[in-house]
C-alpha atoms as a PDB file:
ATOM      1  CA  UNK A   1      10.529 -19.618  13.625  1.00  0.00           C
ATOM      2  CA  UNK A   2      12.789 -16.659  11.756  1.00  0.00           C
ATOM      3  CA  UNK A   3      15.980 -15.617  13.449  1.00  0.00           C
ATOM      4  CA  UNK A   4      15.924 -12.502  15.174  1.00  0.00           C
ATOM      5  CA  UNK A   5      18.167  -9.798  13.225  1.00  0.00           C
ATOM      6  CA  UNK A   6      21.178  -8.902  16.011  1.00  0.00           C
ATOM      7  CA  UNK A   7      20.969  -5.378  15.113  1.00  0.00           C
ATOM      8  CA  UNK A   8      17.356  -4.126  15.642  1.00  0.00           C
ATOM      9  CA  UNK A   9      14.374  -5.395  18.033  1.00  0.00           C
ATOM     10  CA  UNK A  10      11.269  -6.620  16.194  1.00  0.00           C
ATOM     11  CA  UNK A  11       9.035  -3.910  15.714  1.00  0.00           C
ATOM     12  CA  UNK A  12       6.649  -5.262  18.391  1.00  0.00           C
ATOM     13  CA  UNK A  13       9.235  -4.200  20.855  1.00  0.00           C
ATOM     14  CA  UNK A  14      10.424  -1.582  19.152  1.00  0.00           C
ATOM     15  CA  UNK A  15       7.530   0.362  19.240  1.00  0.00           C
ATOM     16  CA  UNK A  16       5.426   0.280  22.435  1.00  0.00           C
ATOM     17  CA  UNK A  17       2.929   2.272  21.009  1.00  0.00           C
ATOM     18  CA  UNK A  18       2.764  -0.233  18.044  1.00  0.00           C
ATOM     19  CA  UNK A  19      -0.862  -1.642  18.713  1.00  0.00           C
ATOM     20  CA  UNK A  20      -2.619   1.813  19.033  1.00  0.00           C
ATOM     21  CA  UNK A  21      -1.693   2.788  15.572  1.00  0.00           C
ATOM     22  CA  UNK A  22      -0.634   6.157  15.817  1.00  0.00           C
ATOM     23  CA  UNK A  23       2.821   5.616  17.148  1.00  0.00           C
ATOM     24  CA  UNK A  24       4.377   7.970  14.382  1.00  0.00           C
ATOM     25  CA  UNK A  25       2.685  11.114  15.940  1.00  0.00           C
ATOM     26  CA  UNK A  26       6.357  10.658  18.324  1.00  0.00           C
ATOM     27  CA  UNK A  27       8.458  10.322  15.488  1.00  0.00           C
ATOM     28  CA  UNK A  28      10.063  12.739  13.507  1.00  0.00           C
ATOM     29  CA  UNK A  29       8.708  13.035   9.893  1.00  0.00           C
ATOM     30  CA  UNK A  30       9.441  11.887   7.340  1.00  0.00           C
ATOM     31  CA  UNK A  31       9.959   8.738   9.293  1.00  0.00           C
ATOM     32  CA  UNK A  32      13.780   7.511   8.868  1.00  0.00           C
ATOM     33  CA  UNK A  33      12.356   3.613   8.477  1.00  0.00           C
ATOM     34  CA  UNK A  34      16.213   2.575   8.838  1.00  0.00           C
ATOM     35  CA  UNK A  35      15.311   3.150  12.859  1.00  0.00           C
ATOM     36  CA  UNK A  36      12.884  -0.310  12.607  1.00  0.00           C
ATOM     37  CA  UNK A  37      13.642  -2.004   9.543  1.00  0.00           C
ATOM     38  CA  UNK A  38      16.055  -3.663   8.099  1.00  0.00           C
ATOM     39  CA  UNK A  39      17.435  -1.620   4.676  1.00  0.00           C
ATOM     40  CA  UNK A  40      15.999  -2.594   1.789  1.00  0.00           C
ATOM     41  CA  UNK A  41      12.966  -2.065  -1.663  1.00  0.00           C
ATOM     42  CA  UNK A  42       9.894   0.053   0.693  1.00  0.00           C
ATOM     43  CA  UNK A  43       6.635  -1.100  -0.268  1.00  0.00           C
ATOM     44  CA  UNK A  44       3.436   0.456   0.840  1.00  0.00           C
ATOM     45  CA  UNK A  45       0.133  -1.148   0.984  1.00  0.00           C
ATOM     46  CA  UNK A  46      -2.710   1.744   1.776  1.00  0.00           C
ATOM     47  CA  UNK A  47      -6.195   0.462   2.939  1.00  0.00           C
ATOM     48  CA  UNK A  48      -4.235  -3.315   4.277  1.00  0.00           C
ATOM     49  CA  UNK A  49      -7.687  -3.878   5.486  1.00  0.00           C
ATOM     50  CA  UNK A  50      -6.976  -7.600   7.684  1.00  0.00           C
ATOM     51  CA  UNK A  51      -3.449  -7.159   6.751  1.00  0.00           C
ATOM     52  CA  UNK A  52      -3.577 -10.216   4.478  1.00  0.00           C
ATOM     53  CA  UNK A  53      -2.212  -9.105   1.460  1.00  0.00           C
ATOM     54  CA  UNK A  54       0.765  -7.340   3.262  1.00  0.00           C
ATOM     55  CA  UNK A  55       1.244  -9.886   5.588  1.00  0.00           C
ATOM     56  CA  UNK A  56       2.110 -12.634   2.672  1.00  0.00           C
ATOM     57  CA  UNK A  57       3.783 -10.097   0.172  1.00  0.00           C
ATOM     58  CA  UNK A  58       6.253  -9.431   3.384  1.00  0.00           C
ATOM     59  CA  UNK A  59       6.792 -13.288   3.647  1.00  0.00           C
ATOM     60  CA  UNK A  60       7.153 -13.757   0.512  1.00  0.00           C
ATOM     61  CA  UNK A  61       9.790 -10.948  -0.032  1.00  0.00           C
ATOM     62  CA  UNK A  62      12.241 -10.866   3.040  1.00  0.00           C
ATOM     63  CA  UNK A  63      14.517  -8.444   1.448  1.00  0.00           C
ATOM     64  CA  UNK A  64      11.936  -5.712   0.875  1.00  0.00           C
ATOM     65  CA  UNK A  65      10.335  -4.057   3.811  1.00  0.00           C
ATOM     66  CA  UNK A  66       6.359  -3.505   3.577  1.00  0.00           C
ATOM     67  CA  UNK A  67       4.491  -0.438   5.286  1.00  0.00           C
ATOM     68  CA  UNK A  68       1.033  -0.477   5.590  1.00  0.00           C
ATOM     69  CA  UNK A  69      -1.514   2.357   5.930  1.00  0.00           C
ATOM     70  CA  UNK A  70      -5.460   2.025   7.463  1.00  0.00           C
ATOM     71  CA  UNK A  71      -7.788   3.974   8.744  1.00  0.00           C
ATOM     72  CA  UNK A  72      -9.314   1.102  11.256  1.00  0.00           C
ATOM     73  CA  UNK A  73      -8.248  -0.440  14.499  1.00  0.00           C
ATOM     74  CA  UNK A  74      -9.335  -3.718  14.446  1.00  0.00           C
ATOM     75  CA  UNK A  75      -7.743  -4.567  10.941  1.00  0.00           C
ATOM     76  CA  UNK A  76      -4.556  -2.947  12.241  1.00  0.00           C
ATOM     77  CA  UNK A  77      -4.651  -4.771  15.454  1.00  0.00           C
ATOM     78  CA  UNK A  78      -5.630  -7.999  13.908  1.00  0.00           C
ATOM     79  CA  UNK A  79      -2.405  -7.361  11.899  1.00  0.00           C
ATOM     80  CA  UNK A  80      -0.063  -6.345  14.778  1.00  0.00           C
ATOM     81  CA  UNK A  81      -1.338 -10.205  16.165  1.00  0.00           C
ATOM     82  CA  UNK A  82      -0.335 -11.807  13.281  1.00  0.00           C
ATOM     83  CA  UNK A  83       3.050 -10.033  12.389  1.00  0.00           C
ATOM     84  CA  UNK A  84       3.711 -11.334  16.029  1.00  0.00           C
ATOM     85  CA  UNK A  85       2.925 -15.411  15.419  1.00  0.00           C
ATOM     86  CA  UNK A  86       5.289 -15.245  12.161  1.00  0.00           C
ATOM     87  CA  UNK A  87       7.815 -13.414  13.205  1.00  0.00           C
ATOM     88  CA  UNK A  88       7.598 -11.151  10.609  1.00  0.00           C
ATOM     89  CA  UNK A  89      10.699  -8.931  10.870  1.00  0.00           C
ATOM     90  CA  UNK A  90       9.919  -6.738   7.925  1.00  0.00           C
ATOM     91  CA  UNK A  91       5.754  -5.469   8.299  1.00  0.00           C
ATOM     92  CA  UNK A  92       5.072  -2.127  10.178  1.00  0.00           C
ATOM     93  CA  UNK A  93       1.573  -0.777  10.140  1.00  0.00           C
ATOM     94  CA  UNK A  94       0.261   2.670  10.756  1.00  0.00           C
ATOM     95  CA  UNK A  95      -3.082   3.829  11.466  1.00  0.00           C
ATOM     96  CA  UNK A  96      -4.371   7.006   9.673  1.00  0.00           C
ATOM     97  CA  UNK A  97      -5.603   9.015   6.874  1.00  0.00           C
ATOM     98  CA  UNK A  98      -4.150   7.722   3.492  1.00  0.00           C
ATOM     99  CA  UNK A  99      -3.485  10.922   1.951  1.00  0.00           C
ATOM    100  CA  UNK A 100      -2.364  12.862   5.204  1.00  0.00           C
ATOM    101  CA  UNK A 101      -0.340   9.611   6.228  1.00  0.00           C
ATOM    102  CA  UNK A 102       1.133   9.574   2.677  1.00  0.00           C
ATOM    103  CA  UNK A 103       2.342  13.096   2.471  1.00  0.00           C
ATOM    104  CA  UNK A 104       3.812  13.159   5.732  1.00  0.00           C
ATOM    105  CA  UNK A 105       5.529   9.792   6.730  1.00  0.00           C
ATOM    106  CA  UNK A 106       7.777   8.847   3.691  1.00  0.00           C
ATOM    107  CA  UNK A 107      10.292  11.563   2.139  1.00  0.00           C
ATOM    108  CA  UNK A 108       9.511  12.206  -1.871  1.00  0.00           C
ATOM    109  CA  UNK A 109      11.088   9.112  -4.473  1.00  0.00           C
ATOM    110  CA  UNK A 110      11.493   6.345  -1.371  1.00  0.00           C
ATOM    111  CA  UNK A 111       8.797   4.177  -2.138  1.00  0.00           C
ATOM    112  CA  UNK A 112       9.705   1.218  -4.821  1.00  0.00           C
ATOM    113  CA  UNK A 113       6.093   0.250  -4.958  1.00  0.00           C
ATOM    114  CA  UNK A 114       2.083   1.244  -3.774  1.00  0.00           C
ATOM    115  CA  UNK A 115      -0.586  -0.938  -3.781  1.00  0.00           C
ATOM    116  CA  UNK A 116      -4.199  -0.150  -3.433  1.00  0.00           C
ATOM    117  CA  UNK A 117      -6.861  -3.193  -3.618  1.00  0.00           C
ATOM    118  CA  UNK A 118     -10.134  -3.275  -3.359  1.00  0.00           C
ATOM    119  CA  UNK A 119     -11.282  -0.061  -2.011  1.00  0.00           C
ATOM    120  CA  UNK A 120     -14.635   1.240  -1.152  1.00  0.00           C
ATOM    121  CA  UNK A 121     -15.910   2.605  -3.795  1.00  0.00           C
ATOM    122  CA  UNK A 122     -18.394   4.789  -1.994  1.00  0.00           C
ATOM    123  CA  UNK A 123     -20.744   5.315  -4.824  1.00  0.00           C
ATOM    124  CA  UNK A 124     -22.945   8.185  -3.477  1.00  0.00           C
ATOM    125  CA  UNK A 125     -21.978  11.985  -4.301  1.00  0.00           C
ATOM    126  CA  UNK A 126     -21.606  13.159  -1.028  1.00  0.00           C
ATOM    127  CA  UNK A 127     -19.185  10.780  -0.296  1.00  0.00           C
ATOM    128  CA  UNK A 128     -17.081  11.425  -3.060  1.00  0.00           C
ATOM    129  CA  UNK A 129     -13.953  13.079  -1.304  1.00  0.00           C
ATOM    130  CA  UNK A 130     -13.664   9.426   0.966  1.00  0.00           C
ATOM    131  CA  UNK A 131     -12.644   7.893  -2.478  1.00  0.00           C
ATOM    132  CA  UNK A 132      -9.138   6.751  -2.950  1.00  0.00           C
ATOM    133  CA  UNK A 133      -8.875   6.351  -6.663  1.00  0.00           C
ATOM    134  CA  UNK A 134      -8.394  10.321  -7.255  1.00  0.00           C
ATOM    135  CA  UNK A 135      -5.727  12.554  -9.561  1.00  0.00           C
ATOM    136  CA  UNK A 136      -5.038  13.700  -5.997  1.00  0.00           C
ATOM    137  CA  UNK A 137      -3.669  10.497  -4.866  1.00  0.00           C
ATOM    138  CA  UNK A 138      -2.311   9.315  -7.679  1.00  0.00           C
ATOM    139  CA  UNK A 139      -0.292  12.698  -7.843  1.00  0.00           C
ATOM    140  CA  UNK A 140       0.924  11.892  -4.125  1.00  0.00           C
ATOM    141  CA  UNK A 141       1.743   8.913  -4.905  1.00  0.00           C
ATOM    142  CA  UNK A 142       4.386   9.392  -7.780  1.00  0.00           C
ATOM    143  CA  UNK A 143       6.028  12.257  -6.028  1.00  0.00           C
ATOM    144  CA  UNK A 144       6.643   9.864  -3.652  1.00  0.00           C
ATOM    145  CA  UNK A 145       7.683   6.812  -5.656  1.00  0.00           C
ATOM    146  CA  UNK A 146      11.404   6.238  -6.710  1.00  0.00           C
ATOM    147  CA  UNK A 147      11.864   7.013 -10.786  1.00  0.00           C
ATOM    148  CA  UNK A 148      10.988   3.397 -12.167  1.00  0.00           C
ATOM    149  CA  UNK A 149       8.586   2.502  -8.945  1.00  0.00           C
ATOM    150  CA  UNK A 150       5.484   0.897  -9.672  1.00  0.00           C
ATOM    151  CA  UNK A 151       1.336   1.965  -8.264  1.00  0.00           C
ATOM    152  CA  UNK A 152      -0.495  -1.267  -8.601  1.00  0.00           C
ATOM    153  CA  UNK A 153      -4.546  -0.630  -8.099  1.00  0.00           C
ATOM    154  CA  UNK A 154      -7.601  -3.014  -7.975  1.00  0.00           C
ATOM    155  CA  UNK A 155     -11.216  -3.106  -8.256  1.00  0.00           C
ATOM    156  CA  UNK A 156     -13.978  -5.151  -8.957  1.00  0.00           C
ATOM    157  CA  UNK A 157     -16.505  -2.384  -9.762  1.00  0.00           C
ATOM    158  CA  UNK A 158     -16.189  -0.990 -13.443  1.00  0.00           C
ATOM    159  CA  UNK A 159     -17.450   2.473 -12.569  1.00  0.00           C
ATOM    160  CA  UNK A 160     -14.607   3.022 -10.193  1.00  0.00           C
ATOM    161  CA  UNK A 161     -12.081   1.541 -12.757  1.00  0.00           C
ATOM    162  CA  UNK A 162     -12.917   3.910 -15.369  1.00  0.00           C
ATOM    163  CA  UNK A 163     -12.785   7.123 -12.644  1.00  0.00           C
ATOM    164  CA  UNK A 164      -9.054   5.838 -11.996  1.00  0.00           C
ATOM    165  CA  UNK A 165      -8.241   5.133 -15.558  1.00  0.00           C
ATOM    166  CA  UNK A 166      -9.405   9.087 -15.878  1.00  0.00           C
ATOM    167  CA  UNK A 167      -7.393   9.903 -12.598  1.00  0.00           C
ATOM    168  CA  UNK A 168      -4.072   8.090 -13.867  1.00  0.00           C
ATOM    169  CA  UNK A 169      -4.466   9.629 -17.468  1.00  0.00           C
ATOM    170  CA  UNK A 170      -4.250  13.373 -15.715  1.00  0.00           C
ATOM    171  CA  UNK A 171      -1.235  12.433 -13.752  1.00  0.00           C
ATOM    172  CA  UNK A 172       1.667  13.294 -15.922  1.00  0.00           C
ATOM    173  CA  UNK A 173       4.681  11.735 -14.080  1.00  0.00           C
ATOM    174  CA  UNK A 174       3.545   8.213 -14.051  1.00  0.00           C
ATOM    175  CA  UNK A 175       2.898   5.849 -17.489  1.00  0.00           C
ATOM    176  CA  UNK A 176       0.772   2.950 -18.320  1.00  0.00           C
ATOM    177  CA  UNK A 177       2.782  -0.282 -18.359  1.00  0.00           C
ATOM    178  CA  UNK A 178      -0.087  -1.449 -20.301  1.00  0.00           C
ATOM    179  CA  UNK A 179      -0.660   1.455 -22.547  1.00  0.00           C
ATOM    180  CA  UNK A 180      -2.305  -0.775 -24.957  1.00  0.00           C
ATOM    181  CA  UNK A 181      -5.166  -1.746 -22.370  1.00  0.00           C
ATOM    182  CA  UNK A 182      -7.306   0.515 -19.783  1.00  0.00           C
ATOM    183  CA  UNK A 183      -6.312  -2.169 -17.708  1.00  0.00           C
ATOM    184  CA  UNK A 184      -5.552  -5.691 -16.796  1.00  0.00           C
ATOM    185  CA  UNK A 185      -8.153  -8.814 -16.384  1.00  0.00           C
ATOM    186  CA  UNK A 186      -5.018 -10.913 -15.198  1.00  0.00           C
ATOM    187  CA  UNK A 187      -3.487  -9.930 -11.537  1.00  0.00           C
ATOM    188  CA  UNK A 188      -0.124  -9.207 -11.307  1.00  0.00           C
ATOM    189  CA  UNK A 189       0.166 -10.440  -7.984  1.00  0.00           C
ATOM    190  CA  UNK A 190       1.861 -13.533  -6.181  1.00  0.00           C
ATOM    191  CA  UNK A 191      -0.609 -14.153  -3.796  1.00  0.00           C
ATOM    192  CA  UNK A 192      -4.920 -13.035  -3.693  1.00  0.00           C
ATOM    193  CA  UNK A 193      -6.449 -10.148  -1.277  1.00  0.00           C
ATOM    194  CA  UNK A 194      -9.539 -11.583   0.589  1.00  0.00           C
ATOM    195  CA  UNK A 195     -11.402  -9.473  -1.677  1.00  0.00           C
ATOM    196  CA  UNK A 196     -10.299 -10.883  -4.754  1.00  0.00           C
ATOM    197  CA  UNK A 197     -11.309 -14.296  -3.872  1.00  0.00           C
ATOM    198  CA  UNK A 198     -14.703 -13.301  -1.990  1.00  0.00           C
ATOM    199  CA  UNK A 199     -15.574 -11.229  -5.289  1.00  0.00           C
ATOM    200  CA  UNK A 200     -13.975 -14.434  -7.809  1.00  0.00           C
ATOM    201  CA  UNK A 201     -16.513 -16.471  -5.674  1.00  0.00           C
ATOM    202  CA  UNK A 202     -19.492 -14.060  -6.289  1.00  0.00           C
ATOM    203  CA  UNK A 203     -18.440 -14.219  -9.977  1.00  0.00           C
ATOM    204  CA  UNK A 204     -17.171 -10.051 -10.420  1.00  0.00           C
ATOM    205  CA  UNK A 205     -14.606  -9.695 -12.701  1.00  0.00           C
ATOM    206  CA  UNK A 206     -11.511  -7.779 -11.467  1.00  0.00           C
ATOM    207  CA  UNK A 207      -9.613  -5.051 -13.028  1.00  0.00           C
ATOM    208  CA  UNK A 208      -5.933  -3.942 -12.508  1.00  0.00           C
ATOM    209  CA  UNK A 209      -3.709  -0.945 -13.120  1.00  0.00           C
ATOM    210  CA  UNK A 210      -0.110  -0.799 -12.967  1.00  0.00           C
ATOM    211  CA  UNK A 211       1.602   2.450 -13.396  1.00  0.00           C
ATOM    212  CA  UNK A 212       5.191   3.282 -13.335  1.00  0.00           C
ATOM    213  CA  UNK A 213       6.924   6.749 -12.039  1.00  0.00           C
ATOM    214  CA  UNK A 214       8.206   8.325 -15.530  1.00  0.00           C
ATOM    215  CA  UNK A 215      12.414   8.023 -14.959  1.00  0.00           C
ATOM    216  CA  UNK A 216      13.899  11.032 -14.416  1.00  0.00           C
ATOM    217  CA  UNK A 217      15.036  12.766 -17.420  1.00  0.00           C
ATOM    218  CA  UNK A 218      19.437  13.147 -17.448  1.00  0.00           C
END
């Protein structure tokens, strides 16, 4: 069992709003995460699904602090259960729309890194403005990243992948780090989403992106 840190309350106490999700509608925005977390690299996950992913990236990495975003409760309270049995001092999920919650909760160049896996891909035209992978996002998301910070994206469906390859080649301030490729077959990551495995098993090939905020220009 982790030590305690003798300078904040877990998060679980912290916050008693902490299981409905929506505790940040009290806080003043951008959210100062200094209040909950110990300093340190701020890594968002949006779309943490079961948590998984964020869960073992936070274990993993005790110096960083991981955020995650999601727009359902009972992946968010499954989460809040498990951040609770490990003791993990540096996970705090919020429950809300990714592109409303991304805007408004963290101030612009705080994030080191974003990771999106796996979303739904929600293949029929009406649903279109649901999906994730979008210029719109991807603009979001390096205003808010730190000059250097990394996106990392995943998908298993090759329609998607190329609508986000088209989405990050319109976004000016973040770079390929694999200019040479559309994308990666390899992950990046330490650990596998539930998704990756579950789609490894059905015998779907994955596809990555990492892309980098463009340094700021002296």
């Amino acid at each position: 069992m982790r030590d305690l840190p003798p300078d904040k309350l877990p998060v679980w106490e912290a916050i008693p709003r902490l299981e409905l999700g929506d505790w940040w509608k009290e806080e003043d925005l951008p959210i100062d995460w200094d209040r909950f977390l110990k300093p340190g690299p701020t890594k968002l996950e949006i779309g943490y699904g079961g948590g998984d992913f964020l869960l073992e990236m936070a274990l993993m990495e005790p110096s960083a602090r991981f955020i995650g975003v999601e727009r359902f409760g009972e992946g968010h309270r499954r989460l809040v259960k498990r951040m609770m049995q490990e003791k993990a001092l540096n996970v705090l999920p919020v429950m809300g729309d990714a592109y409303i919650l991304l805007n408004l909760l963290f101030a612009d160049s705080s994030l080191h890194a974003i990771y999106v896996n796996c979303p739904d891909t929600w293949p029929k035209a009406r649903h279109a403005s649901k999906r994730l992978l979008t210029e719109e996002l991807f603009t979001i998301a390096a205003r808010k990243l730190c000059p250097g910070g990394s996106m990392y994206v995943s998908t298993d469906d090759a329609p998607y992948a190329m609508q986000a390859a088209q989405a990050f080649s319109k976004t000016a301030a973040l770079e390929s780090s694999h200019p040479e490729e559309q994308w990666l077959l390899k992950s990046p990551y330490p650990t596998e989403t539930r998704y990756e495995l579950k789609w490894r098993r059905e015998g779907r090939e994955m596809r990555y992106f990492i892309y980098r905020r463009k340094q700021e220009r002296v």
